[in-house]
Every structure is written in structure tokens, then in C-alpha cells.
PDB file of N, CA and C in Angstrom:
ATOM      1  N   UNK A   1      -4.539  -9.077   7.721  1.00  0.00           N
ATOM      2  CA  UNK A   1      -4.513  -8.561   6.365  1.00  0.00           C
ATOM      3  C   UNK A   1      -3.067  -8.236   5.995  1.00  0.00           C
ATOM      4  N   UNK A   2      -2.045  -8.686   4.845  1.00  0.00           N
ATOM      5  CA  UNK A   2      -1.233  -8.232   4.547  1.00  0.00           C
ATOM      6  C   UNK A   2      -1.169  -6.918   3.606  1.00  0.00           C
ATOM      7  N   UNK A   3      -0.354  -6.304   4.470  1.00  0.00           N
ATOM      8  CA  UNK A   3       0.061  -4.767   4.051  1.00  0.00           C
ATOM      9  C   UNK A   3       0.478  -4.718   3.025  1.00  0.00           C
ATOM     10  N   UNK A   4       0.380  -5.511   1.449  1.00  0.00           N
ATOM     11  CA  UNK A   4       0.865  -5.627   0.021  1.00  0.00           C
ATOM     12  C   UNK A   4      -0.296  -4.916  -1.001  1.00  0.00           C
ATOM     13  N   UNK A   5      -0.076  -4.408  -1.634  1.00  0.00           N
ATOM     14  CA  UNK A   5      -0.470  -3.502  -2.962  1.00  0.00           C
ATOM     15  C   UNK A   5      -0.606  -5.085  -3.994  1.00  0.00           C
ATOM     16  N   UNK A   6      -2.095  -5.155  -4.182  1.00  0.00           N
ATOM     17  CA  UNK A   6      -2.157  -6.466  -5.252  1.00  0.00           C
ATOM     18  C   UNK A   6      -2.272  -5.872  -6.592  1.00  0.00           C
ATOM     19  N   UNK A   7      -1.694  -4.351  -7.103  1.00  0.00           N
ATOM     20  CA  UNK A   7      -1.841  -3.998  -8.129  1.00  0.00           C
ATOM     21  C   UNK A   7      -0.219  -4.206  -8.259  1.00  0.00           C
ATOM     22  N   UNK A   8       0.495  -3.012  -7.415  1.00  0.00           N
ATOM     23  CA  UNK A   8       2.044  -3.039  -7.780  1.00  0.00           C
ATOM     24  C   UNK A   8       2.729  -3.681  -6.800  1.00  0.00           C
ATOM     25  N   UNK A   9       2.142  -4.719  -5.834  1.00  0.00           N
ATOM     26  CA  UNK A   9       3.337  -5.132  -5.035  1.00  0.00           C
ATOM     27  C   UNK A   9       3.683  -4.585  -4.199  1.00  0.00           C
ATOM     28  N   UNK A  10       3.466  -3.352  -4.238  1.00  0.00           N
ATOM     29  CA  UNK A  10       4.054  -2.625  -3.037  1.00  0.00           C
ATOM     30  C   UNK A  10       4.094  -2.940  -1.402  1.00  0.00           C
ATOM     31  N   UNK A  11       4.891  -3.132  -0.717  1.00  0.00           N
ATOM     32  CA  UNK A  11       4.797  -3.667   0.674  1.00  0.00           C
ATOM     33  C   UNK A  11       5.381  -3.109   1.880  1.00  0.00           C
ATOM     34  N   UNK A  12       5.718  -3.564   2.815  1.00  0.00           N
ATOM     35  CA  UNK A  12       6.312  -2.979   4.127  1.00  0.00           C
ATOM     36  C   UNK A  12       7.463  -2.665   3.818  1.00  0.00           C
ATOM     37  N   UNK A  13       8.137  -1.356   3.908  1.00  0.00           N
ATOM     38  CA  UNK A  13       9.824  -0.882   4.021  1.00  0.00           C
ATOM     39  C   UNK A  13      10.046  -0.937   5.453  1.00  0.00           C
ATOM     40  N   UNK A  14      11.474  -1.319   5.180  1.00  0.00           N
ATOM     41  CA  UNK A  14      12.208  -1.053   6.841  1.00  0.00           C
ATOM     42  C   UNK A  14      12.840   0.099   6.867  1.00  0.00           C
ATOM     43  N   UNK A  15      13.517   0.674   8.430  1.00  0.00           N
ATOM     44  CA  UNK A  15      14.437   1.445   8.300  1.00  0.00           C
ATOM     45  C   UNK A  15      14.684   1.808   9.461  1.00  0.00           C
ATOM     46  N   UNK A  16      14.622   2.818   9.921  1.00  0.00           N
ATOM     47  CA  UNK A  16      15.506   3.229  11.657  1.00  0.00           C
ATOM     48  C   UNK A  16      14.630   4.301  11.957  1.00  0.00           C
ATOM     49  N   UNK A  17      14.133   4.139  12.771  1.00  0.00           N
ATOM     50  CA  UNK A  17      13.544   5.852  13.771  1.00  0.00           C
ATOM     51  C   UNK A  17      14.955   6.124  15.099  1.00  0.00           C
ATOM     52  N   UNK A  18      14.864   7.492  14.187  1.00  0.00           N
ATOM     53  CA  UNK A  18      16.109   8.311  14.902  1.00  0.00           C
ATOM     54  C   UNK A  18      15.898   9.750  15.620  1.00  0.00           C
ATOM     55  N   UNK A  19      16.118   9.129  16.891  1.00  0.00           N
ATOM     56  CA  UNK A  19      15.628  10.454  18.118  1.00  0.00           C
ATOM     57  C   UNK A  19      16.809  11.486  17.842  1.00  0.00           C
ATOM     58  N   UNK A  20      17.063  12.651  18.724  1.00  0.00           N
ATOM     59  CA  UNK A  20      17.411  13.923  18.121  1.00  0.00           C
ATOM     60  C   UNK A  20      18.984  13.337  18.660  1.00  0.00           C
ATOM     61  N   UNK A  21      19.013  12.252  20.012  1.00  0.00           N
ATOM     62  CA  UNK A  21      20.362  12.090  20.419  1.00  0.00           C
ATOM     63  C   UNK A  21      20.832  10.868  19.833  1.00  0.00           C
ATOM     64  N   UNK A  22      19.983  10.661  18.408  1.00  0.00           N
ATOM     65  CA  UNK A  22      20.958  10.073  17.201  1.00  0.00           C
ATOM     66  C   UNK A  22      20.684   7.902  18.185  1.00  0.00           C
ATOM     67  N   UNK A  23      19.616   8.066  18.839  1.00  0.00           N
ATOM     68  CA  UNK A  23      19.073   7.024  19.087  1.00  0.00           C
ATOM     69  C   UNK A  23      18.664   6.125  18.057  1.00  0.00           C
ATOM     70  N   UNK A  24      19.092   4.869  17.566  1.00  0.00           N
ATOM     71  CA  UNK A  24      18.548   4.193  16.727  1.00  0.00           C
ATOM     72  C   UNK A  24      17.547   2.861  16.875  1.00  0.00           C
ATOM     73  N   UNK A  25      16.742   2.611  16.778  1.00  0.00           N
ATOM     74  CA  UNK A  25      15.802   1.645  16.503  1.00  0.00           C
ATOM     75  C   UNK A  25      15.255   1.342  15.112  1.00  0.00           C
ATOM     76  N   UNK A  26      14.731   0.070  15.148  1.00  0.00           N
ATOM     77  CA  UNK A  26      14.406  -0.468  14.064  1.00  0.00           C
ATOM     78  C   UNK A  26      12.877  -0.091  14.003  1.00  0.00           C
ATOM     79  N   UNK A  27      12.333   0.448  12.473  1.00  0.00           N
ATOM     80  CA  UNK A  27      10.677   0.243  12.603  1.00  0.00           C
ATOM     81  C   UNK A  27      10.312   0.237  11.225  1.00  0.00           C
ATOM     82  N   UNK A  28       8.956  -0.142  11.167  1.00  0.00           N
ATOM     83  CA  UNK A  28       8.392  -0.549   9.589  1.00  0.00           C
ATOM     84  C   UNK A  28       7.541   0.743   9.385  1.00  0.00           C
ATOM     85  N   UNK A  29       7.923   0.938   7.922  1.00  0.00           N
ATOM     86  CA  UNK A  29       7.003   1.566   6.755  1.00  0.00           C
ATOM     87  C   UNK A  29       5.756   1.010   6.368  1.00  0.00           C
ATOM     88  N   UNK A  30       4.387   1.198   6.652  1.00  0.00           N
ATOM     89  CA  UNK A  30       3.030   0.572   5.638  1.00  0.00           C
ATOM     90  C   UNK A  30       2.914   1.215   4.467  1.00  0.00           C
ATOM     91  N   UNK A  31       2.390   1.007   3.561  1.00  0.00           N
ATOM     92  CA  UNK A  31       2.004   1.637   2.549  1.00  0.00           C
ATOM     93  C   UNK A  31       0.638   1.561   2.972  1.00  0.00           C
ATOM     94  N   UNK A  32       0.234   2.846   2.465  1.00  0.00           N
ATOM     95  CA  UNK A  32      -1.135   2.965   2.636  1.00  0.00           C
ATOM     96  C   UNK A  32      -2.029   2.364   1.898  1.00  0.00           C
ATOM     97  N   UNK A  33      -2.698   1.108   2.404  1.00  0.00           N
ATOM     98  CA  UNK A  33      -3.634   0.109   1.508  1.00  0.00           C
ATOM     99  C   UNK A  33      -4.955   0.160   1.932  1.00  0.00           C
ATOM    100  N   UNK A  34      -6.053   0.003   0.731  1.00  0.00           N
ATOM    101  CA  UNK A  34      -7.832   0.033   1.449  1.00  0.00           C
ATOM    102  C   UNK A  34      -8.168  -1.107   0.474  1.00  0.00           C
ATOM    103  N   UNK A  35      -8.604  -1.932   0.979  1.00  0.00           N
ATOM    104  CA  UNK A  35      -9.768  -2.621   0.160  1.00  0.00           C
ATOM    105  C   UNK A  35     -10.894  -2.466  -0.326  1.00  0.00           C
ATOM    106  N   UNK A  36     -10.792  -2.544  -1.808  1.00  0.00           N
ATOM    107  CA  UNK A  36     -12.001  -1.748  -2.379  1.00  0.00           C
ATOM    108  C   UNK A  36     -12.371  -2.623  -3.702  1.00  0.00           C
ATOM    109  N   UNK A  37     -13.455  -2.236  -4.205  1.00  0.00           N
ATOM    110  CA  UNK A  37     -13.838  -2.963  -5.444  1.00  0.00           C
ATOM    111  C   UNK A  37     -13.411  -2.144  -6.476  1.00  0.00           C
ATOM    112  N   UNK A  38     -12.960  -3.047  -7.397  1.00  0.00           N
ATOM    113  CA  UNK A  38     -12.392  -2.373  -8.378  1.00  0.00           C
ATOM    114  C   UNK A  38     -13.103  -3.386  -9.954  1.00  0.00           C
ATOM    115  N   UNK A  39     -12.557  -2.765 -11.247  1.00  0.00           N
ATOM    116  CA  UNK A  39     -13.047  -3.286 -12.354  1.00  0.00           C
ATOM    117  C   UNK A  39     -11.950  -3.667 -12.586  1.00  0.00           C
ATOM    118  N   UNK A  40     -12.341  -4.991 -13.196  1.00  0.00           N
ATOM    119  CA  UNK A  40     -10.770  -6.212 -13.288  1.00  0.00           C
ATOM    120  C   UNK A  40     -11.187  -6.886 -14.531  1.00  0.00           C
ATOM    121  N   UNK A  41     -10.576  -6.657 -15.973  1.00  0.00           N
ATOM    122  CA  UNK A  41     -11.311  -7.558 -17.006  1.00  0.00           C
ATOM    123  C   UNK A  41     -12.752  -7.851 -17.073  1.00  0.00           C
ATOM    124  N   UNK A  42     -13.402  -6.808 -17.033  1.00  0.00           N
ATOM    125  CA  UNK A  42     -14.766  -6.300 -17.037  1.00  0.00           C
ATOM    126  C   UNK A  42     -15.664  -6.759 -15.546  1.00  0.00           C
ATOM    127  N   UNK A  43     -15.016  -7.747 -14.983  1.00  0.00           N
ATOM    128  CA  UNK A  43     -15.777  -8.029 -13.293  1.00  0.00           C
ATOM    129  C   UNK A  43     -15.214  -7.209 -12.225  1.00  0.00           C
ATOM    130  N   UNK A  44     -16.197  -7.316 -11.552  1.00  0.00           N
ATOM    131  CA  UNK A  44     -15.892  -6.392 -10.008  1.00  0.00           C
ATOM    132  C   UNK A  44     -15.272  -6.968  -9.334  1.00  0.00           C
ATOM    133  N   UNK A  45     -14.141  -7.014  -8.734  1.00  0.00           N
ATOM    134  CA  UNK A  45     -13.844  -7.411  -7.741  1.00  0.00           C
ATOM    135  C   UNK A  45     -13.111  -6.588  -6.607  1.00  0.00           C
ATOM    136  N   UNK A  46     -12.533  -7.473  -5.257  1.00  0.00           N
ATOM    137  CA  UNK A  46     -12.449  -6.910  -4.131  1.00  0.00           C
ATOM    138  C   UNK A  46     -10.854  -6.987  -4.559  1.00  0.00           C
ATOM    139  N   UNK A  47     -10.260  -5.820  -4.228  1.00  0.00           N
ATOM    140  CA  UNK A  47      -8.172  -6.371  -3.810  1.00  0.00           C
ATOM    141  C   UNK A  47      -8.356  -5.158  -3.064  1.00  0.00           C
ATOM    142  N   UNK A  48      -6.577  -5.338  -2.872  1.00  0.00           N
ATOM    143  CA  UNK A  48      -6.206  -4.494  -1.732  1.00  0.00           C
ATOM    144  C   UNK A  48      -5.292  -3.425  -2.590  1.00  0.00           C
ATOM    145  N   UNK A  49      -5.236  -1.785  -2.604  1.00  0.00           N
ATOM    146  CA  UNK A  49      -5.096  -0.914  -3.637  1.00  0.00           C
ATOM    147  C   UNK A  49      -3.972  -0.203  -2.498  1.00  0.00           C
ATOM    148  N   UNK A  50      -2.680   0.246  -2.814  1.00  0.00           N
ATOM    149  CA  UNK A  50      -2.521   1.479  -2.560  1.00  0.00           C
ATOM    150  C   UNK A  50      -3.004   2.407  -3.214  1.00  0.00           C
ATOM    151  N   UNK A  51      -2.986   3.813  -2.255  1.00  0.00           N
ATOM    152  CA  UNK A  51      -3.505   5.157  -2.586  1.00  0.00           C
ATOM    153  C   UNK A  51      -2.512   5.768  -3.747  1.00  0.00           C
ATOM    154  N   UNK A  52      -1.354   5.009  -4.126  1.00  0.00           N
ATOM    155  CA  UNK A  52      -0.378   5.953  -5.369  1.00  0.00           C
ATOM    156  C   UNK A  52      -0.873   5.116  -6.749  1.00  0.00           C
ATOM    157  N   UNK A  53      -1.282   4.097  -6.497  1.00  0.00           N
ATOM    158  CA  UNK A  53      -2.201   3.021  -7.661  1.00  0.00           C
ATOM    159  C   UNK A  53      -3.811   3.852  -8.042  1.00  0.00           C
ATOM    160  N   UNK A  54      -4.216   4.308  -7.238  1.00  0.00           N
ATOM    161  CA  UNK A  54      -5.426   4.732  -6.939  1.00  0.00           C
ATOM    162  C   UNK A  54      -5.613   6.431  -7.713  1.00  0.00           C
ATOM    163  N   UNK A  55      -4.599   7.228  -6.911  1.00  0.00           N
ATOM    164  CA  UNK A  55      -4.249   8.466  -7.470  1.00  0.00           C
ATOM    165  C   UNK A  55      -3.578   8.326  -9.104  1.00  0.00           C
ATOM    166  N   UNK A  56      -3.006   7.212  -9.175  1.00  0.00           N
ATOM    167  CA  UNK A  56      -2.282   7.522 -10.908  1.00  0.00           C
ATOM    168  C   UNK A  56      -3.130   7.064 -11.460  1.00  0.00           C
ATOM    169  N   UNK A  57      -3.822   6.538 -11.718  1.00  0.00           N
ATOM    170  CA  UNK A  57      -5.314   5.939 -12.188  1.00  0.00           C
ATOM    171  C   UNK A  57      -4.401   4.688 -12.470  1.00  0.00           C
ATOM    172  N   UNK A  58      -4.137   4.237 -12.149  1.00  0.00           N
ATOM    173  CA  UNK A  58      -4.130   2.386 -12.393  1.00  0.00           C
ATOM    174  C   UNK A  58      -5.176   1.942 -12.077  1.00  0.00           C
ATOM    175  N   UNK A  59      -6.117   1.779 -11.048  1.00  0.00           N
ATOM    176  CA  UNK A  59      -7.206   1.066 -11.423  1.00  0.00           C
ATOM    177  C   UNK A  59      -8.194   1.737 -11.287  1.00  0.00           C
ATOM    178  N   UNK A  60      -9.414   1.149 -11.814  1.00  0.00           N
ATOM    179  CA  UNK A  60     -11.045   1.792 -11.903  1.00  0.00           C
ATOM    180  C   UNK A  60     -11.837   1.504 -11.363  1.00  0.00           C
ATOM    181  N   UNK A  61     -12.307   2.496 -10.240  1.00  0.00           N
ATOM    182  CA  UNK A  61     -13.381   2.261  -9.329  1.00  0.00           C
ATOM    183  C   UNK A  61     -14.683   1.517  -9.761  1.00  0.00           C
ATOM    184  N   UNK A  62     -15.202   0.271  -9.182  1.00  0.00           N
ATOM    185  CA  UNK A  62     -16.609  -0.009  -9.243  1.00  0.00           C
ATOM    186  C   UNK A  62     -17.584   0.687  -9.213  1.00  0.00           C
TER     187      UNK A  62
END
């Protein structure tokens, strides 16, 4: 399943996890995505929603 927001796009960020002795590694950000049915031009359908799409009311639950 790709980790993309089919409302806003939203997708994987990069960036660094940094231990206290300033250790750097590389690691990914998810956005938090659920697949759910939603109302799309009056039909139901299935996409994949982040929870900040969800909370601002961008889309409408089935």
C-alpha cells in the first residue's frame, strides 16, 4: 500500500534520527493514512485519507 494521501498528496518525509551523542541516521516520516469509504461526487468510494484531511473536514464519511 502506498503511504500517499489521495485527497492532498501527502506522502513520506525524510530526515535524520538523532541520538543524544548527536548520532545521525537516515529515517522516514508516514503520514498517517486509513482506507476508508468516503462520498466522492455523490458515489461511495474506497481511497486512502490522511487523518489532517479527515479532521479538517475535507472529506465525507460514507
Amino acid at each position: 500500500m502506498a503511504k500517499r494521501c489521495d485527497i492532498c498528496g501527502k506522502g513520506p518525509m525524510f530526515g535524520h534520527t538523532v541520538s543524544h551523542a548527536h548520532n545521525v541516521s537516515r529515517r522516514v516520516f508516514y503520514p498517517n493514512v486509513h482506507r476508508m469509504r468516503i462520498v466522492q461526487d455523490g458515489s461511495v468510494v474506497r481511497k486512502k485519507v490522511c487523518t489532517k484531511c479527515l479532521k479538517a473536514g475535507k472529506v465525507e464519511k460514507a
